[in-house]
C-alpha atoms as a PDB file:
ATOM      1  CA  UNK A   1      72.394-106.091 100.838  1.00  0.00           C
ATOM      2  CA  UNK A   2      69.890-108.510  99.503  1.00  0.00           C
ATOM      3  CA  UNK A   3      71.086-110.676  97.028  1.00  0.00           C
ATOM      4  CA  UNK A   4      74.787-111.404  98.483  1.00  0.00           C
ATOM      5  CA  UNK A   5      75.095-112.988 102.231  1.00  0.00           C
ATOM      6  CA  UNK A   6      78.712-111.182 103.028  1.00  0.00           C
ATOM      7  CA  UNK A   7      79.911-108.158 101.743  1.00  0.00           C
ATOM      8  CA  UNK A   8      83.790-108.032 102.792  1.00  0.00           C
ATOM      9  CA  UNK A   9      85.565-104.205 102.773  1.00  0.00           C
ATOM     10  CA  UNK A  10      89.527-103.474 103.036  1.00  0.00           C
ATOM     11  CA  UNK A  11      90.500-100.327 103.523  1.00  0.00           C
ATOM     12  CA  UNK A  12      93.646 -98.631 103.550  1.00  0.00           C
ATOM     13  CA  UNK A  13      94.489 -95.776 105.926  1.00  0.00           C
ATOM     14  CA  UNK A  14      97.972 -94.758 105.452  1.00  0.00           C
ATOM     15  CA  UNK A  15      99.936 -97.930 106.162  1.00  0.00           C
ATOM     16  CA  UNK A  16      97.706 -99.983 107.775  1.00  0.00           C
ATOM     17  CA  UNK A  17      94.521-101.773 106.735  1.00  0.00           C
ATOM     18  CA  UNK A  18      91.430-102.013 107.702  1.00  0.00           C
ATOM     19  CA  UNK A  19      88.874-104.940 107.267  1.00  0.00           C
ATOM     20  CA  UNK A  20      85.043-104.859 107.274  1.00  0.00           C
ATOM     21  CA  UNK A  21      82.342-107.350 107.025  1.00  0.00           C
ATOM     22  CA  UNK A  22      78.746-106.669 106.834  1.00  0.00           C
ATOM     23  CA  UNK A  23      75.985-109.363 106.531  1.00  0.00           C
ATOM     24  CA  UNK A  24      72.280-109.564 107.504  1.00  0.00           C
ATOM     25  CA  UNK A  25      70.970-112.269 110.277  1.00  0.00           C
ATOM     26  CA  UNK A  26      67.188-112.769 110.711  1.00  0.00           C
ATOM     27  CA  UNK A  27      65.851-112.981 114.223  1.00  0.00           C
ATOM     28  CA  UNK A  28      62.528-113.522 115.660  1.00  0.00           C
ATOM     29  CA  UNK A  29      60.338-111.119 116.805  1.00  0.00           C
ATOM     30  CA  UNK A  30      59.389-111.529 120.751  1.00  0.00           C
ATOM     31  CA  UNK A  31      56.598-109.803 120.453  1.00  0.00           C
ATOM     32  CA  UNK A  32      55.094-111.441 117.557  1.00  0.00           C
ATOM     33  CA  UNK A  33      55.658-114.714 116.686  1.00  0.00           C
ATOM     34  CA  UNK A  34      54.906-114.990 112.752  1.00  0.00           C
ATOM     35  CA  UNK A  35      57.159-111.956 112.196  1.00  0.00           C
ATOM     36  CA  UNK A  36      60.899-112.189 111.477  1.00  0.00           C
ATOM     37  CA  UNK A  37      63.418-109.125 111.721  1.00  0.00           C
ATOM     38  CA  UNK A  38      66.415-108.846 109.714  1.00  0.00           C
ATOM     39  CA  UNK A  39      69.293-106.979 111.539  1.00  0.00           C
ATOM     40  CA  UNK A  40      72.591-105.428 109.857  1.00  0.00           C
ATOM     41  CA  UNK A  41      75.796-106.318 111.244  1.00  0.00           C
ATOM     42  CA  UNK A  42      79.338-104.456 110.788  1.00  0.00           C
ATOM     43  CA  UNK A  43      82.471-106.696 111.990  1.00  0.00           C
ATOM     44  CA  UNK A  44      85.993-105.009 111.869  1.00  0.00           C
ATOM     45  CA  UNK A  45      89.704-106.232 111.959  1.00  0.00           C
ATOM     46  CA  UNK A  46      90.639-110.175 112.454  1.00  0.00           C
ATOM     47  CA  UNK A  47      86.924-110.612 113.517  1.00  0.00           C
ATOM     48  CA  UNK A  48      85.837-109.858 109.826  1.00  0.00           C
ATOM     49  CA  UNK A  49      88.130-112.106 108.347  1.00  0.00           C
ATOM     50  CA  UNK A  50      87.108-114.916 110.362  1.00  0.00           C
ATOM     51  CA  UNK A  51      83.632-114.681 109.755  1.00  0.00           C
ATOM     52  CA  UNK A  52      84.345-114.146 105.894  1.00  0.00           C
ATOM     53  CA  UNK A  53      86.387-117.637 106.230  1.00  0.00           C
ATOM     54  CA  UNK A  54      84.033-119.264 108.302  1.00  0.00           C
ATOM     55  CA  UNK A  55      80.164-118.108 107.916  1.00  0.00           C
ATOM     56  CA  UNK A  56      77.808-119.423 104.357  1.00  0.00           C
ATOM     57  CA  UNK A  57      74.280-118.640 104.307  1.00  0.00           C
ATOM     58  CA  UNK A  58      72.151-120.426 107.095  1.00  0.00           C
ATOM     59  CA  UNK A  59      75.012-120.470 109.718  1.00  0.00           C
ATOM     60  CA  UNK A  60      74.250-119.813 113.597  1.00  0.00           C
ATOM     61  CA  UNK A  61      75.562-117.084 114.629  1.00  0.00           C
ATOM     62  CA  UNK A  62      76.296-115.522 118.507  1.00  0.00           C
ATOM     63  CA  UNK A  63      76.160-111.449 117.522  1.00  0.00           C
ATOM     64  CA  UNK A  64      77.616-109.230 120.257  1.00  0.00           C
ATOM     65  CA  UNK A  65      77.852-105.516 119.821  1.00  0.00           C
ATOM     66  CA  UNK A  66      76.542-102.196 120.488  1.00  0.00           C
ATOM     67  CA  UNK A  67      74.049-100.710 117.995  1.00  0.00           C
ATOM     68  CA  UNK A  68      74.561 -97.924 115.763  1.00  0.00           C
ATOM     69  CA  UNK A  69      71.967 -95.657 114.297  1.00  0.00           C
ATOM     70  CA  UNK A  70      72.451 -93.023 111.797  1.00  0.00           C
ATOM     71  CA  UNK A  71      70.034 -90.955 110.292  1.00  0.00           C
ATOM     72  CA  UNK A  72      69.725 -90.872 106.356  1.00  0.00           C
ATOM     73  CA  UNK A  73      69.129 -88.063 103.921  1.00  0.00           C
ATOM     74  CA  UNK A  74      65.329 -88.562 103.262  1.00  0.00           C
ATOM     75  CA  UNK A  75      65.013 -88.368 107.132  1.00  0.00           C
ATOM     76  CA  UNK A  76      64.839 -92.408 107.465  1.00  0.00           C
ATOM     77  CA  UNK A  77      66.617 -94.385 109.880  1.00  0.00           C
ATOM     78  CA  UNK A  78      69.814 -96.651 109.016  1.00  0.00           C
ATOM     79  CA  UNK A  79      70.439 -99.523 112.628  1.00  0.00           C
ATOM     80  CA  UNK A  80      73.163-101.695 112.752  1.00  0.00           C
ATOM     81  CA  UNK A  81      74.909-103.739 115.043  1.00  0.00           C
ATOM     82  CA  UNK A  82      78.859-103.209 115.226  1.00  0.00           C
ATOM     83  CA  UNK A  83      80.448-106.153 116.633  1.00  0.00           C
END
């Protein structure tokens, strides 16, 4: 996702739809002070639409979530956090 802060998704299934959100935050690492890790994040439903409203580049934000890890063609790993 680099280049664009939010990406915003709406999805139909059937009748009803279905928002997304994804965005990147960068946290610091614990362990090692001059390092900085960038996390994924998935938001769903009214959630997503609030923080497409409401979050720029450079806001705070409180993430809460369980993480999600998915393994990729080429054998990589893909984490994110769904909140």
């Amino acid at each position: 996702m680099y280049g664009s802060f939010l990406n915003i998704l709406i999805r139909s299934v059937g009748e009803k739809k279905t928002t997304k959100c994804s965005f990147r935050i960068a946290v610091n690492n614990p362990r090692n002070k001059e390092e900085v890790l960038y996390m994924n994040i998935a938001v769903w439903g009214k959630s997503a639409e609030s923080c497409h409203k409401y979050l720029q580049k450079g806001s705070s934000v409180l993430v809460e979530g369980r993480i999600r890890q998915a393994t990729l063609e080429n054998g990589s790993y893909w984490t994110d956090v769904v909140a």
